[in-house]
Protein backbone atom coordinates (compact mmCIF):
# COMPACT_ATOMS: atom_id res chain seq x y z
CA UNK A 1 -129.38 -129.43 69.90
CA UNK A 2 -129.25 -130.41 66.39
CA UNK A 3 -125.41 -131.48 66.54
CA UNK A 4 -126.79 -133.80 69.30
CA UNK A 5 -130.03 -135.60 67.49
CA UNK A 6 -127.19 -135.98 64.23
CA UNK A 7 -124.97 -137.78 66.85
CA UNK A 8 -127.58 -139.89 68.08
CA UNK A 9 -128.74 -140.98 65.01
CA UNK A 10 -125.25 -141.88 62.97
CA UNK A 11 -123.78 -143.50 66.64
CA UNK A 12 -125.95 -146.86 65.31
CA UNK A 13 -124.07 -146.38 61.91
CA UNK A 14 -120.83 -145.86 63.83
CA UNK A 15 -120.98 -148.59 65.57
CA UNK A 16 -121.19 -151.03 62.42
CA UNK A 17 -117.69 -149.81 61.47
CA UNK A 18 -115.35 -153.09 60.88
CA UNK A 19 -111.99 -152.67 61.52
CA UNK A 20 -110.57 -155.10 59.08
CA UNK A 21 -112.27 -156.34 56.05
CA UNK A 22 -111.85 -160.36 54.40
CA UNK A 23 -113.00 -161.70 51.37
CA UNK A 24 -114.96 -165.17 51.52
CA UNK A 25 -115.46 -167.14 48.13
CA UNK A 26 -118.18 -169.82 47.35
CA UNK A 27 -116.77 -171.85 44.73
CA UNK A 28 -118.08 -175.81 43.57
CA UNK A 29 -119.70 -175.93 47.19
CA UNK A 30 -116.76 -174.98 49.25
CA UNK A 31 -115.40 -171.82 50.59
CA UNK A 32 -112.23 -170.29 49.87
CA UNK A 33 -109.71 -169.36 51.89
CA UNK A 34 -110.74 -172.58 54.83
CA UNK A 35 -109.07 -170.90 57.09
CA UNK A 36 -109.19 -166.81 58.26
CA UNK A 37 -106.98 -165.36 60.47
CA UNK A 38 -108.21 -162.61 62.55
CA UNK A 39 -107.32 -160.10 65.34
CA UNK A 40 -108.82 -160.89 68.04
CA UNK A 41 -110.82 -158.03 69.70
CA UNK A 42 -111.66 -156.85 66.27
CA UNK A 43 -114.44 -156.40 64.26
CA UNK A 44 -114.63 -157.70 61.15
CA UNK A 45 -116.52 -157.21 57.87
CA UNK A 46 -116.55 -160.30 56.05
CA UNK A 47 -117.68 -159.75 52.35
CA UNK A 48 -118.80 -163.05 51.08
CA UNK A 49 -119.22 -163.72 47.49
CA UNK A 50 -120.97 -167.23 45.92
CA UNK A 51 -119.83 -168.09 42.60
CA UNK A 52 -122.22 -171.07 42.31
CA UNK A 53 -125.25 -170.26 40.58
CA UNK A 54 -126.69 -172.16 43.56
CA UNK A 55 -127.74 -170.41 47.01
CA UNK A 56 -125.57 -171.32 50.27
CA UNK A 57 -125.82 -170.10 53.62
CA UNK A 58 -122.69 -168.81 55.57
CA UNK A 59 -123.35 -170.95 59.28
CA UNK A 60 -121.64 -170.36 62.47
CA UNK A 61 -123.18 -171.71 65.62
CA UNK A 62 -120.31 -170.14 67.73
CA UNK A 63 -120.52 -166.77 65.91
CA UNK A 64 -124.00 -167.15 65.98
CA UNK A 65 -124.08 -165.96 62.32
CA UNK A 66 -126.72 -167.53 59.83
CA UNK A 67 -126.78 -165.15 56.22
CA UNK A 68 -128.41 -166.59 52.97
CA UNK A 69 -126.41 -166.22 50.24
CA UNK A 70 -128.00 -166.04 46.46
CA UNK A 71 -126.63 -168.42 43.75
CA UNK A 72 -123.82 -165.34 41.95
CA UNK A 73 -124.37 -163.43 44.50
CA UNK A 74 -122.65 -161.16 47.76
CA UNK A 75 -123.47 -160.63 51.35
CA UNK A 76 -122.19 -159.10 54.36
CA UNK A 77 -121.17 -160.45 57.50
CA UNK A 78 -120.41 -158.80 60.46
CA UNK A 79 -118.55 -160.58 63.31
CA UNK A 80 -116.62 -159.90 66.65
CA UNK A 81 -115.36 -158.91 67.87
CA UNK A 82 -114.08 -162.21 68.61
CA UNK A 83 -111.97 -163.46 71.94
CA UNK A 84 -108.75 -165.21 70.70
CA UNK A 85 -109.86 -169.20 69.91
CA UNK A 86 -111.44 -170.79 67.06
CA UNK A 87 -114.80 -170.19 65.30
CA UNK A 88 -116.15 -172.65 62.60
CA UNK A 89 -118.43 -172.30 60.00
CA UNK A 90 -120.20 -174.29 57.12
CA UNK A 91 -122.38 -173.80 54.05
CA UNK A 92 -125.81 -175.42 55.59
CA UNK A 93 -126.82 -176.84 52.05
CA UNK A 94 -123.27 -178.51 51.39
CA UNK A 95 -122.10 -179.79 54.75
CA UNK A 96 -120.00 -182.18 53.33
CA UNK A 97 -117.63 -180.07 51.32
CA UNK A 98 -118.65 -176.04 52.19
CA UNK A 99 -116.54 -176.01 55.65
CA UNK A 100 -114.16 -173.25 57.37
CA UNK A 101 -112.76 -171.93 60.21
CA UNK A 102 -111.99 -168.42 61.70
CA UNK A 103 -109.41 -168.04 63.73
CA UNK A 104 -109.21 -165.06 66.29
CA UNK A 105 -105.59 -164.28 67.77
């Protein structure tokens, strides 16, 4: 019985396991690399770090992903995973220059 309740309550944890892990940089108001390349069917744990002393926040309508992201600071994104196509995202405080795209194939 108690093997069972232990397996109920790590699945959750389980199930947050990424299969592949990418770096995301914040850097003068624009992300670096532009452009990710992913497997699709995947999930993926995207680590992003800001190097602005500024806040951003990581936005992808077609991920559906919105993650604040404190001025020198790191968060954690989750996504897929991801049918094979192309996903864009942008900082939603620099528009302008803070743009990207994932790619799932």
């Amino acid at each position: 019985m108690r093997a069972l309740v232990l397996a109920c309550l790590l699945y959750p944890l389980a199930s947050l396991a990424a299969d592949l892990e990418l770096g995301l940089t914040i850097k003068d108001h624009r992300f670096t690399p532009t452009e990710l390349k992913v497997p699709a069917g995947k999930k993926v744990k995207l680590v992003v770090s800001n190097q602005d002393s500024t806040p951003e926040e990581f936005e992808s309508h077609e991920l559906n992903r919105e993650k604040l992201i404190a001025g020198n600071g790191k968060a954690t994104i989750y996504i897929g995973p991801l049918a094979p196509g192309k996903y864009p995202f942008y900082g939603e405080f620099n528009e302008k220059t803070a743009r990207g795209v994932i790619e799932a194939e």
